[in-house]
PDB file of N, CA and C in Angstrom:
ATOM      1  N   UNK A   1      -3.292  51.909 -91.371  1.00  0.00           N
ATOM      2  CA  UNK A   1      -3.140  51.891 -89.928  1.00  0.00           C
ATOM      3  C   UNK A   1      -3.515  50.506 -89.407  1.00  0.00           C
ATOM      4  N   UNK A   2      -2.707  49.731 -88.406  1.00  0.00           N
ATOM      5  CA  UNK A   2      -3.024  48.728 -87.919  1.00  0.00           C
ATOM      6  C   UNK A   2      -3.096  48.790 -86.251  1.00  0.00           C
ATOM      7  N   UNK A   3      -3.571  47.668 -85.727  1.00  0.00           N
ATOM      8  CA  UNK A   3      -3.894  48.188 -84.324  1.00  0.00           C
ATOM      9  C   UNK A   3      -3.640  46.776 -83.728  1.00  0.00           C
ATOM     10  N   UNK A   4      -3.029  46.635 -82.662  1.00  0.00           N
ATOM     11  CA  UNK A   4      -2.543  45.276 -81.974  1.00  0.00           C
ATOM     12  C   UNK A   4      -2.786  45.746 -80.294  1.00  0.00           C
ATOM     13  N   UNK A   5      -3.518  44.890 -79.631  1.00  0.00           N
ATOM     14  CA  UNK A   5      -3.363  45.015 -78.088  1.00  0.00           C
ATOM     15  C   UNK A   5      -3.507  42.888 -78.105  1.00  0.00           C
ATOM     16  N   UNK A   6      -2.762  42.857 -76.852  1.00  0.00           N
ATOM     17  CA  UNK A   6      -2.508  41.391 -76.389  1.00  0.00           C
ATOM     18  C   UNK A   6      -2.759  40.944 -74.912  1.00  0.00           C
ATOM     19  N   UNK A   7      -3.879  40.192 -74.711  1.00  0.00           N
ATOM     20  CA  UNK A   7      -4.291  39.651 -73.852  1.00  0.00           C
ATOM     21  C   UNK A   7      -3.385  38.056 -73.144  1.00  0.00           C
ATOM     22  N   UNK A   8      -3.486  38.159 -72.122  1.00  0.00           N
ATOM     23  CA  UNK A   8      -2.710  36.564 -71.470  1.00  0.00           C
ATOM     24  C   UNK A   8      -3.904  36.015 -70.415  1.00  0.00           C
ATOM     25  N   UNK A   9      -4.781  34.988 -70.658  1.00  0.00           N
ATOM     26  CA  UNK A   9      -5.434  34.447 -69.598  1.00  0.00           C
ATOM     27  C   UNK A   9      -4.418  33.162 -69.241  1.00  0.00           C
ATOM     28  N   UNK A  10      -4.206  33.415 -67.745  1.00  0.00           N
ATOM     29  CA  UNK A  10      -3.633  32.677 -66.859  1.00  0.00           C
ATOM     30  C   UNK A  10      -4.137  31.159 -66.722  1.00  0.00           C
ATOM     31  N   UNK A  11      -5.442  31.372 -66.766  1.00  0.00           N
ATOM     32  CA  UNK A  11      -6.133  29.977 -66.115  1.00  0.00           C
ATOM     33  C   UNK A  11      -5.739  28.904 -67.133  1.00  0.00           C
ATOM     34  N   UNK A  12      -6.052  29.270 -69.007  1.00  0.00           N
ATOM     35  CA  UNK A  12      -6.024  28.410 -70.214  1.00  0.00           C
ATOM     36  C   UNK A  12      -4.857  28.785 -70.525  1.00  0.00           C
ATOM     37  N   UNK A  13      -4.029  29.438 -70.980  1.00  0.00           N
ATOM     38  CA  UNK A  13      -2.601  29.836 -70.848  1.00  0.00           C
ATOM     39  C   UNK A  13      -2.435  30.258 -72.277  1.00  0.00           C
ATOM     40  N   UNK A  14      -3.541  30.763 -72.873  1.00  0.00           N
ATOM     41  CA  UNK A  14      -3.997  31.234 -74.037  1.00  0.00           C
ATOM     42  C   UNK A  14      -3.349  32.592 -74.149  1.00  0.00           C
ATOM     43  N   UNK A  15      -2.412  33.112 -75.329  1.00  0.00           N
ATOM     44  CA  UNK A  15      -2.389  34.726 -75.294  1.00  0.00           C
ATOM     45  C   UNK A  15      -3.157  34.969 -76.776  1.00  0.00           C
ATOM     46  N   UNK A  16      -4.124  36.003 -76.677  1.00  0.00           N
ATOM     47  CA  UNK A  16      -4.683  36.235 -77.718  1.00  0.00           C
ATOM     48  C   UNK A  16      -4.311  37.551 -78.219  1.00  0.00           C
ATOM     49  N   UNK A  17      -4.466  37.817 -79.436  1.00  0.00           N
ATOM     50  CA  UNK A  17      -3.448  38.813 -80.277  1.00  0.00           C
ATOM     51  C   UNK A  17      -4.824  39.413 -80.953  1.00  0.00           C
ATOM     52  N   UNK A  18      -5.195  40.262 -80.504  1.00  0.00           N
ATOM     53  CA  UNK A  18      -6.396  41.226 -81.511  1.00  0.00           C
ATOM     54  C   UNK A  18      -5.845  41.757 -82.337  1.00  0.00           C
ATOM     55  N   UNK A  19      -5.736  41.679 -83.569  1.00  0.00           N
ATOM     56  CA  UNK A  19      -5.247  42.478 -84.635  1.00  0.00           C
ATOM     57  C   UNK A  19      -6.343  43.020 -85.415  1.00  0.00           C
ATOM     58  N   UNK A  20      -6.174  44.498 -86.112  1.00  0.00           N
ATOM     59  CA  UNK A  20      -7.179  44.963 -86.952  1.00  0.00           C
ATOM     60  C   UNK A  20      -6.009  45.541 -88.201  1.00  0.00           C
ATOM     61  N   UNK A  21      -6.619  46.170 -89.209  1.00  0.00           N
ATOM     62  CA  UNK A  21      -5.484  46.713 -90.032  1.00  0.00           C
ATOM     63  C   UNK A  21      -6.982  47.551 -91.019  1.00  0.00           C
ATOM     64  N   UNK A  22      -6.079  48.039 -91.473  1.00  0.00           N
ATOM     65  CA  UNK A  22      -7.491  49.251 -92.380  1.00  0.00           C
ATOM     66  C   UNK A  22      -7.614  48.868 -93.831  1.00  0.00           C
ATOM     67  N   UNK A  23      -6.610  47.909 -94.368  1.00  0.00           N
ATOM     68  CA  UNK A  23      -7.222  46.978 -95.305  1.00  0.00           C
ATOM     69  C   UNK A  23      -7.580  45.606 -95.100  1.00  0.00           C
ATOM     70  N   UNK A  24      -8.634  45.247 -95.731  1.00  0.00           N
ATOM     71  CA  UNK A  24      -8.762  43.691 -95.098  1.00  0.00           C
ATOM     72  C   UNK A  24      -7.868  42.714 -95.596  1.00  0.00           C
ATOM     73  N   UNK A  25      -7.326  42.610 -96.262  1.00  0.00           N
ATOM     74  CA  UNK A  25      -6.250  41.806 -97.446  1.00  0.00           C
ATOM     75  C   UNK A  25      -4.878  42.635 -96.978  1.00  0.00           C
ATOM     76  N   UNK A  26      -4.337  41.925 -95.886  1.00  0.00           N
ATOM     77  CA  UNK A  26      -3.446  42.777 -94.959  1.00  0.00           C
ATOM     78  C   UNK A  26      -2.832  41.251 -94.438  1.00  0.00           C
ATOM     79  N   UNK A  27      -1.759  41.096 -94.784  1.00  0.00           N
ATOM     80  CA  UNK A  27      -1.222  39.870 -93.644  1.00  0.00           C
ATOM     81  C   UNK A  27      -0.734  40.260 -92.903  1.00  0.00           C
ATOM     82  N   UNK A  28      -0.428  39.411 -91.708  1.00  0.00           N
ATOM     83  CA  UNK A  28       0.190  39.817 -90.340  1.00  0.00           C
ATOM     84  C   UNK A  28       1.637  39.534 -90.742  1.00  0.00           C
ATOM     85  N   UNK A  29       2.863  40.917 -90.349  1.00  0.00           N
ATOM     86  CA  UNK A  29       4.049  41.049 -90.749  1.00  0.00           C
ATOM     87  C   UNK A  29       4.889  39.873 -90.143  1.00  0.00           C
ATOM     88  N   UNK A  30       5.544  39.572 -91.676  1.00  0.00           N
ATOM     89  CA  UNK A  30       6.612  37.858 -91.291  1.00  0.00           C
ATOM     90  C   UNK A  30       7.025  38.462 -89.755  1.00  0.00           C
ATOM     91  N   UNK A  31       7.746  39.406 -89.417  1.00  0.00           N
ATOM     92  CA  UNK A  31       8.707  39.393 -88.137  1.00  0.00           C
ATOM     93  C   UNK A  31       7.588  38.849 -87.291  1.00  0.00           C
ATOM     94  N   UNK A  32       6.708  39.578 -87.044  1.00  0.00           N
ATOM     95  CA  UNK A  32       5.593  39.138 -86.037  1.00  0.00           C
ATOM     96  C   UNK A  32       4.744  37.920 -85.984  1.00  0.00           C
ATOM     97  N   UNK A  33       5.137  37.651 -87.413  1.00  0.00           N
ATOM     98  CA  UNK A  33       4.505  35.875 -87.317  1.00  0.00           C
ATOM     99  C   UNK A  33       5.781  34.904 -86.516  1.00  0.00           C
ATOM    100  N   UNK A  34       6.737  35.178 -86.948  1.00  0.00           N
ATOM    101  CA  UNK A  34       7.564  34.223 -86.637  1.00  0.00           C
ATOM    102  C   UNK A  34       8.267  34.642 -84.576  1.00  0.00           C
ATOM    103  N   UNK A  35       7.746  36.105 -84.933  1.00  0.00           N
ATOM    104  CA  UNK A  35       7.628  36.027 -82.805  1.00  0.00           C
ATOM    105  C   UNK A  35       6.759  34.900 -82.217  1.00  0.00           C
ATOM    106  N   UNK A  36       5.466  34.778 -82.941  1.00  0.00           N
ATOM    107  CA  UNK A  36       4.482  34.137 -81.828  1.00  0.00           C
ATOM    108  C   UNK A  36       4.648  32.740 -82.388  1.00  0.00           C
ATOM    109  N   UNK A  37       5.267  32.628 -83.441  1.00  0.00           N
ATOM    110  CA  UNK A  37       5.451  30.694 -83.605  1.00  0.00           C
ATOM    111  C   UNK A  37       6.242  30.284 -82.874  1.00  0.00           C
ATOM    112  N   UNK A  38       7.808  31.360 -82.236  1.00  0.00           N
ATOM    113  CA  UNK A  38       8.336  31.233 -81.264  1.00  0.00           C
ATOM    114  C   UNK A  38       7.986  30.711 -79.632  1.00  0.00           C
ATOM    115  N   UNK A  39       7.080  31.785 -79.656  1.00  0.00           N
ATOM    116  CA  UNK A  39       6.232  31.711 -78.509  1.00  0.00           C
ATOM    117  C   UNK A  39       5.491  30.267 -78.004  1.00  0.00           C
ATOM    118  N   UNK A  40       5.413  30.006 -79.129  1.00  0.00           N
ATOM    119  CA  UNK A  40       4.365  28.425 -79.192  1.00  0.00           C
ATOM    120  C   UNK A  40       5.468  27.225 -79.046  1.00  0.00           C
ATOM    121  N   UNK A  41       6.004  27.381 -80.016  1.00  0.00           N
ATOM    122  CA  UNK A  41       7.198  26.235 -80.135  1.00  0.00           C
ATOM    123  C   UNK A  41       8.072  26.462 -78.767  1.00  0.00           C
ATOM    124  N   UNK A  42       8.484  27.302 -77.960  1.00  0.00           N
ATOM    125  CA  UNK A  42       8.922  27.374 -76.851  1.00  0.00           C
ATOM    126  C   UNK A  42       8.455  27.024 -75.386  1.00  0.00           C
ATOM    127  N   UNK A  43       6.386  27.370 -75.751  1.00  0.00           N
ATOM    128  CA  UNK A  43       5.720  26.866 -74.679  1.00  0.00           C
ATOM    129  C   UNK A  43       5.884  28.452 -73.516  1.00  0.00           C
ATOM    130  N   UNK A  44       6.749  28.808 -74.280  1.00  0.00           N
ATOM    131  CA  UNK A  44       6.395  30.306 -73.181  1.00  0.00           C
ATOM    132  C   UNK A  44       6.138  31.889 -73.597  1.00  0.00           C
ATOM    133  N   UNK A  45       5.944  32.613 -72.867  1.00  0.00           N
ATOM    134  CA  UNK A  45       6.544  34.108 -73.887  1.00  0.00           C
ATOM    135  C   UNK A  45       7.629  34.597 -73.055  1.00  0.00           C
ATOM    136  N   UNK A  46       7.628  35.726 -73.718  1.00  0.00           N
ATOM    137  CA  UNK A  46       8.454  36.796 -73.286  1.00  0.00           C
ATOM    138  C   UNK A  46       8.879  37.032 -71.266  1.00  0.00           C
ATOM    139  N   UNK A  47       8.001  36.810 -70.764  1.00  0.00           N
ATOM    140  CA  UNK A  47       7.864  36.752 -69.699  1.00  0.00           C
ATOM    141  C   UNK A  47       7.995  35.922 -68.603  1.00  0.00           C
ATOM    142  N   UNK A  48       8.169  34.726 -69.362  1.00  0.00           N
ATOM    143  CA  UNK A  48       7.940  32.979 -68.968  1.00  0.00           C
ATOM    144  C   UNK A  48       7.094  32.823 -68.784  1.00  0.00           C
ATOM    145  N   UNK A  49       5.923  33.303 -68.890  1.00  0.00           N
ATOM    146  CA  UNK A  49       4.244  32.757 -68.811  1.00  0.00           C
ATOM    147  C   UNK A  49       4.405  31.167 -69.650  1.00  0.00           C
ATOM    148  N   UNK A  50       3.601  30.341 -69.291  1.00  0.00           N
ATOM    149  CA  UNK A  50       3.296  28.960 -69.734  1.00  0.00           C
ATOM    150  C   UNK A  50       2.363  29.405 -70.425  1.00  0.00           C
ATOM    151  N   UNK A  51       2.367  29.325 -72.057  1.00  0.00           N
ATOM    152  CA  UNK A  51       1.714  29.237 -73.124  1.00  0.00           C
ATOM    153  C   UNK A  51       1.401  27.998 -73.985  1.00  0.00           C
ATOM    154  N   UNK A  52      -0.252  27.753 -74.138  1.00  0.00           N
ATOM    155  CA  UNK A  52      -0.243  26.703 -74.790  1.00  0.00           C
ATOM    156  C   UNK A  52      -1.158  26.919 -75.885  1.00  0.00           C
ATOM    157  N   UNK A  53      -1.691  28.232 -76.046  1.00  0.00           N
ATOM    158  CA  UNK A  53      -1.893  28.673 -77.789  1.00  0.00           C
ATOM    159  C   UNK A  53      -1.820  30.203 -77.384  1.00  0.00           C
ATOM    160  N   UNK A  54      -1.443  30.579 -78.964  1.00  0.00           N
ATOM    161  CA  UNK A  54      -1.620  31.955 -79.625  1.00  0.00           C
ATOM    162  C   UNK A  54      -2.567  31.960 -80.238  1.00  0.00           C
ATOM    163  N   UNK A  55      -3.648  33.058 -80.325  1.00  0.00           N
ATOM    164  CA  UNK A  55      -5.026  32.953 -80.824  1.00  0.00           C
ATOM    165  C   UNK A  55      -4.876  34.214 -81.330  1.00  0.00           C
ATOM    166  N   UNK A  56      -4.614  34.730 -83.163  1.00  0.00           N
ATOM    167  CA  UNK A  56      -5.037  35.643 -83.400  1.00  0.00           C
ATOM    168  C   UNK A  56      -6.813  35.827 -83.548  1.00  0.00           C
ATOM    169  N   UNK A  57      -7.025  37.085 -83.151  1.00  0.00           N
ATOM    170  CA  UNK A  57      -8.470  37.574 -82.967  1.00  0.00           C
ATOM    171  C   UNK A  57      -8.295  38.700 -84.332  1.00  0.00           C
ATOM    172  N   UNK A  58      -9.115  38.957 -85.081  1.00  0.00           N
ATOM    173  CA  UNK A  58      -9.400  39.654 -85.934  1.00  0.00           C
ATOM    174  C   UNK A  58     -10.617  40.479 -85.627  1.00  0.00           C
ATOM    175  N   UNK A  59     -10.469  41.318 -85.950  1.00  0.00           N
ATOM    176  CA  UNK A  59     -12.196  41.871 -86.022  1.00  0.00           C
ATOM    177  C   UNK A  59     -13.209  41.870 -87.358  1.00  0.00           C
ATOM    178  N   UNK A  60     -12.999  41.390 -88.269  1.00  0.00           N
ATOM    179  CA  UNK A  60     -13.586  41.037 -89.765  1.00  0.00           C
ATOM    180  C   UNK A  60     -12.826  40.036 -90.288  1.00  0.00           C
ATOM    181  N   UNK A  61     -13.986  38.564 -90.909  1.00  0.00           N
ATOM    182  CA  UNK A  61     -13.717  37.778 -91.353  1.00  0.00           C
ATOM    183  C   UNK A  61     -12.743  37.736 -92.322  1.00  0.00           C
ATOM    184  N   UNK A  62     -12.920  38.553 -93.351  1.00  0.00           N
ATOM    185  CA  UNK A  62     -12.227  38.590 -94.611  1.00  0.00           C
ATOM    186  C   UNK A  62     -10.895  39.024 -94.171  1.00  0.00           C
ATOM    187  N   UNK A  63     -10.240  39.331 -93.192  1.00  0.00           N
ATOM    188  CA  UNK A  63      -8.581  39.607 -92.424  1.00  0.00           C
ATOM    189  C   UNK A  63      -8.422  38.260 -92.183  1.00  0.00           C
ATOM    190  N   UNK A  64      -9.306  37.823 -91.337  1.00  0.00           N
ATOM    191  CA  UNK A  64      -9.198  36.639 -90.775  1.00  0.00           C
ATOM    192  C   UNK A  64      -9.006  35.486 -91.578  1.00  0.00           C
ATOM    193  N   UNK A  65      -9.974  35.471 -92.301  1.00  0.00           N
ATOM    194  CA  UNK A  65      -9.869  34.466 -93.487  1.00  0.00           C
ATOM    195  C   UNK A  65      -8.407  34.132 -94.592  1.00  0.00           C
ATOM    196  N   UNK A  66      -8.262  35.715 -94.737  1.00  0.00           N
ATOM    197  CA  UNK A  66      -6.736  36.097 -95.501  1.00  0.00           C
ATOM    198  C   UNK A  66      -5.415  35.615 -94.949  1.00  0.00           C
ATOM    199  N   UNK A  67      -5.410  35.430 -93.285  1.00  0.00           N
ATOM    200  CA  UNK A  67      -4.436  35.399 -92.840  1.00  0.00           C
ATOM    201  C   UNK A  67      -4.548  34.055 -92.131  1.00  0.00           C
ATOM    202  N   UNK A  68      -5.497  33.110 -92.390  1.00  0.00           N
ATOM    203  CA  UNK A  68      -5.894  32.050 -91.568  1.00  0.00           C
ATOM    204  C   UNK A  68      -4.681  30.761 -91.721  1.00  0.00           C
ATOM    205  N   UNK A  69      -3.967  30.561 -92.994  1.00  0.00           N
ATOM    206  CA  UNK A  69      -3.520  29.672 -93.681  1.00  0.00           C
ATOM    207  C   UNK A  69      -1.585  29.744 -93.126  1.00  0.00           C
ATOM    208  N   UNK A  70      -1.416  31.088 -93.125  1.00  0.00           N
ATOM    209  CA  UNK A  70       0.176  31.108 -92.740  1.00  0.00           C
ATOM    210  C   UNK A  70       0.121  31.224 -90.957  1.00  0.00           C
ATOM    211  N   UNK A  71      -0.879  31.630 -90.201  1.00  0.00           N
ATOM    212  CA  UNK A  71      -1.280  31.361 -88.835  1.00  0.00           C
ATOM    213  C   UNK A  71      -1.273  30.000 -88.427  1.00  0.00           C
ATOM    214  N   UNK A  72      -2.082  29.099 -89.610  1.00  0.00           N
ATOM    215  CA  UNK A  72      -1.943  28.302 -89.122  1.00  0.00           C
ATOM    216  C   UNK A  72      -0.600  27.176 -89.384  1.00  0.00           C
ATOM    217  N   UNK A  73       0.129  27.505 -90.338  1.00  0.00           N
ATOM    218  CA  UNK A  73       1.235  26.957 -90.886  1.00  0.00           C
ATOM    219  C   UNK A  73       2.073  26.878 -89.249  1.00  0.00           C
ATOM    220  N   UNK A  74       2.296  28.267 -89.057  1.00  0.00           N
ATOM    221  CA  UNK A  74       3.206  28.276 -87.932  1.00  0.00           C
ATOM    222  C   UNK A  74       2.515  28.074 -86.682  1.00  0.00           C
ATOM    223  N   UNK A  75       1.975  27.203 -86.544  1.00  0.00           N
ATOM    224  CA  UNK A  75       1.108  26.723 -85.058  1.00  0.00           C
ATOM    225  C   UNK A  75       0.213  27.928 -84.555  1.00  0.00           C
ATOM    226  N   UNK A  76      -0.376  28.846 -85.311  1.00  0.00           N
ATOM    227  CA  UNK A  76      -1.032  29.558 -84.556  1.00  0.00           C
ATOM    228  C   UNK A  76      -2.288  29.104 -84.988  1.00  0.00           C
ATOM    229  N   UNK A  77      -3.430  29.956 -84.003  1.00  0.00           N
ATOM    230  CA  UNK A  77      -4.920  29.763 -84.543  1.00  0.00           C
ATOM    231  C   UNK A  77      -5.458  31.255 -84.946  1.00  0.00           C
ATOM    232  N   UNK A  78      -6.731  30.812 -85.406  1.00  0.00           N
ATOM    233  CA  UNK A  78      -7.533  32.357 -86.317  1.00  0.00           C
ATOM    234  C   UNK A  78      -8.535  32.273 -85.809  1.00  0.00           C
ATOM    235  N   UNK A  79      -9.090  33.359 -85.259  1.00  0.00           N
ATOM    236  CA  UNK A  79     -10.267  33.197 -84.884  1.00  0.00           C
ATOM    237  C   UNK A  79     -11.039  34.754 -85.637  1.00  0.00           C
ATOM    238  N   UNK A  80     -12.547  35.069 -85.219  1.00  0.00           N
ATOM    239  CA  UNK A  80     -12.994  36.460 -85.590  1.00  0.00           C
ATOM    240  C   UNK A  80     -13.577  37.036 -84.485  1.00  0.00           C
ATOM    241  N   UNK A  81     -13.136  38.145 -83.554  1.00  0.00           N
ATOM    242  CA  UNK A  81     -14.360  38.349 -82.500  1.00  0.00           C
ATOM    243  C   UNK A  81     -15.391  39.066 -82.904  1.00  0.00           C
ATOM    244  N   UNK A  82     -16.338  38.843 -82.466  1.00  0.00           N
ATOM    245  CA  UNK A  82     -17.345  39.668 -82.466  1.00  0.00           C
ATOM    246  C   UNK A  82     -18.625  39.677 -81.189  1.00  0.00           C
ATOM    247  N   UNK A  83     -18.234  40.950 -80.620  1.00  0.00           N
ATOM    248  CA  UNK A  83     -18.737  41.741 -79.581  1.00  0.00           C
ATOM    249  C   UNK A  83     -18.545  40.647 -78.374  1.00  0.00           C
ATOM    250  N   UNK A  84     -17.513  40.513 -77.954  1.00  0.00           N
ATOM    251  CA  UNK A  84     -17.136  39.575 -76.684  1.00  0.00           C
ATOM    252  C   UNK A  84     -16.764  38.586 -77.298  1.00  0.00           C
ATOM    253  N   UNK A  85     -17.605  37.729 -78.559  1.00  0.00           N
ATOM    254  CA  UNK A  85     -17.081  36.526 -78.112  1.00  0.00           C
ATOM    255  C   UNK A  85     -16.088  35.850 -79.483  1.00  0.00           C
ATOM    256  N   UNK A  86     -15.646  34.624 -79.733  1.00  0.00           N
ATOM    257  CA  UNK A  86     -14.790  34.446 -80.607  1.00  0.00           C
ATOM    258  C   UNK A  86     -15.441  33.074 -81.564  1.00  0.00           C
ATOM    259  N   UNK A  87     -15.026  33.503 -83.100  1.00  0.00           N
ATOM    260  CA  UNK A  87     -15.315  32.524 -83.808  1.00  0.00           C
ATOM    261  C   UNK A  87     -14.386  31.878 -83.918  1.00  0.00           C
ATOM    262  N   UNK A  88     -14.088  30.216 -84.512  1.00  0.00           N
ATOM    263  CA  UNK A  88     -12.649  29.730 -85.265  1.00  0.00           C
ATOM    264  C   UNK A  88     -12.637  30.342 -86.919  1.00  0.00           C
ATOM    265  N   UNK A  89     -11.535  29.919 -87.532  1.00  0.00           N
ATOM    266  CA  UNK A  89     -11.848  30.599 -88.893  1.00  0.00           C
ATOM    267  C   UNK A  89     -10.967  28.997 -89.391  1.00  0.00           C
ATOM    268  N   UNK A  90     -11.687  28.301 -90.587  1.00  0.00           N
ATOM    269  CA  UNK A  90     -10.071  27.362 -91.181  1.00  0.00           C
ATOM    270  C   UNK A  90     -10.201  26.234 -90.878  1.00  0.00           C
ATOM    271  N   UNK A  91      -9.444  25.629 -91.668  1.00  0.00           N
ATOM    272  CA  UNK A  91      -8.699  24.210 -91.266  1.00  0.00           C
ATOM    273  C   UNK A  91      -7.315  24.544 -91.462  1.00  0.00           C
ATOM    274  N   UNK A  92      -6.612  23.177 -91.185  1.00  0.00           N
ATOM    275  CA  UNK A  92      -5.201  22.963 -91.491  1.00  0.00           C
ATOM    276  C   UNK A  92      -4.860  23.367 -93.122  1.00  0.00           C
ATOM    277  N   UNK A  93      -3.344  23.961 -92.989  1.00  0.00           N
ATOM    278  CA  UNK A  93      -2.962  24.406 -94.466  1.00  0.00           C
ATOM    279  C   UNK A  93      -3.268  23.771 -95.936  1.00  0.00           C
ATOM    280  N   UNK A  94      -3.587  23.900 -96.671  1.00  0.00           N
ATOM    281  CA  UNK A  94      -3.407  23.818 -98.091  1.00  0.00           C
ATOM    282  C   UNK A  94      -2.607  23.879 -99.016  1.00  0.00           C
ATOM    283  N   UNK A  95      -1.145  24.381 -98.619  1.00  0.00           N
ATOM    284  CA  UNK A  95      -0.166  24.530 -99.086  1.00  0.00           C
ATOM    285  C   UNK A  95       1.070  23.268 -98.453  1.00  0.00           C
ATOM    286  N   UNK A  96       2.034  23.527 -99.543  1.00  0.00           N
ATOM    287  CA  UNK A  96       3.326  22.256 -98.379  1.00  0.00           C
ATOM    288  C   UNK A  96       4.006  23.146 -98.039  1.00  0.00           C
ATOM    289  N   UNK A  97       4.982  24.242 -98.462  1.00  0.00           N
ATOM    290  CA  UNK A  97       6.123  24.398 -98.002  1.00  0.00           C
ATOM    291  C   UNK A  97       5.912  26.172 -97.363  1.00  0.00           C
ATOM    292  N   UNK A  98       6.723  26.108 -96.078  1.00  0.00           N
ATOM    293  CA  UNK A  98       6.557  27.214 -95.669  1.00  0.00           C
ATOM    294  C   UNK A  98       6.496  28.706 -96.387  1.00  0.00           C
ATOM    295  N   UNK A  99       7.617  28.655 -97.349  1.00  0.00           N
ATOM    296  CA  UNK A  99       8.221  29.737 -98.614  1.00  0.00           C
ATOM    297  C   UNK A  99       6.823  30.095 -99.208  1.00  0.00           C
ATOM    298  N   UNK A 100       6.055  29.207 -99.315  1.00  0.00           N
ATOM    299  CA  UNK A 100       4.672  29.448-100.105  1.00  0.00           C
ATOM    300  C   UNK A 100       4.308  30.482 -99.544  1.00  0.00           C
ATOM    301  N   UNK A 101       4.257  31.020 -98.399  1.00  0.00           N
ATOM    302  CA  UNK A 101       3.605  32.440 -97.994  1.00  0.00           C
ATOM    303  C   UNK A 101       5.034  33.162 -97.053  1.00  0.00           C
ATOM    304  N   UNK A 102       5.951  32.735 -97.456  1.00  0.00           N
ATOM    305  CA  UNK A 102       7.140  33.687 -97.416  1.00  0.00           C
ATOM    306  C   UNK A 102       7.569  33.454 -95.590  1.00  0.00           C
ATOM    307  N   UNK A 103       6.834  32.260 -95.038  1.00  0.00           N
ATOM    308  CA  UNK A 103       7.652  32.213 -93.773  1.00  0.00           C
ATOM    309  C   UNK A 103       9.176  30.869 -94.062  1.00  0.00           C
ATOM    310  N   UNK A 104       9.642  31.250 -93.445  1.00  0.00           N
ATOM    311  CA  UNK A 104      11.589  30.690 -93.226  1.00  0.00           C
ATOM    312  C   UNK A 104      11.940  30.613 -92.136  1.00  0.00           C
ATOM    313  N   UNK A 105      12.001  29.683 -91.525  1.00  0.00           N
ATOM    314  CA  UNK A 105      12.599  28.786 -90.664  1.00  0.00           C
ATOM    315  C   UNK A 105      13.417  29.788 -90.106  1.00  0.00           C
ATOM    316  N   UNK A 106      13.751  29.722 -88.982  1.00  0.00           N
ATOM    317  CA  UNK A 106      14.845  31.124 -88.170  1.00  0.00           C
ATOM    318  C   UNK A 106      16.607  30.122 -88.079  1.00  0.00           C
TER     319      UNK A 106
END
């Protein structure tokens, strides 16, 4: 079972993506990665909101950690919340080519 609710603060133009999943070694599904790299690379969403990051939120490191590397491939960020507030997770990729974790260019 996985669980997604999505926040938009107006002021920073931040949409943050809480994701949980019931294994921790769970990546976030290609379709849905390559929505919010959209999102970024476009500068907007769905709505035309002015977006200037996607912030997945995890609720346990070890998700976070797992999924930190293809998040960040496609311009997103990783973070971990815990109880209000948010950690970063990462640096920049370790890998070269997108295929390495199965994202493809649209």
């Amino acid at each position: 079972m996985s669980e997604e609710r999505i926040e938009y603060d107006k002021k920073s133009k931040i949409t943050r993506v809480f994701r949980a999943f019931s294994s921790p070694k769970t990546l976030v599904p290609k379709d849905e990665l390559q929505r919010w790299a959209k999102v970024v690379r476009d500068g907007a969403d769905d709505d035309g909101r002015p977006v200037k990051e996607v912030r997945y939120v995890f609720r346990d490191r070890e998700t976070a950690v797992y999924n930190q590397q293809p998040l960040s491939f496609s311009g997103l960020t990783t973070f971990v919340g815990t109880g209000g507030s948010e950690e970063p997770v990462g640096d920049d990729p370790s890998f070269s080519t997108r295929e390495d974790f199965g994202i493809e260019p649209e």
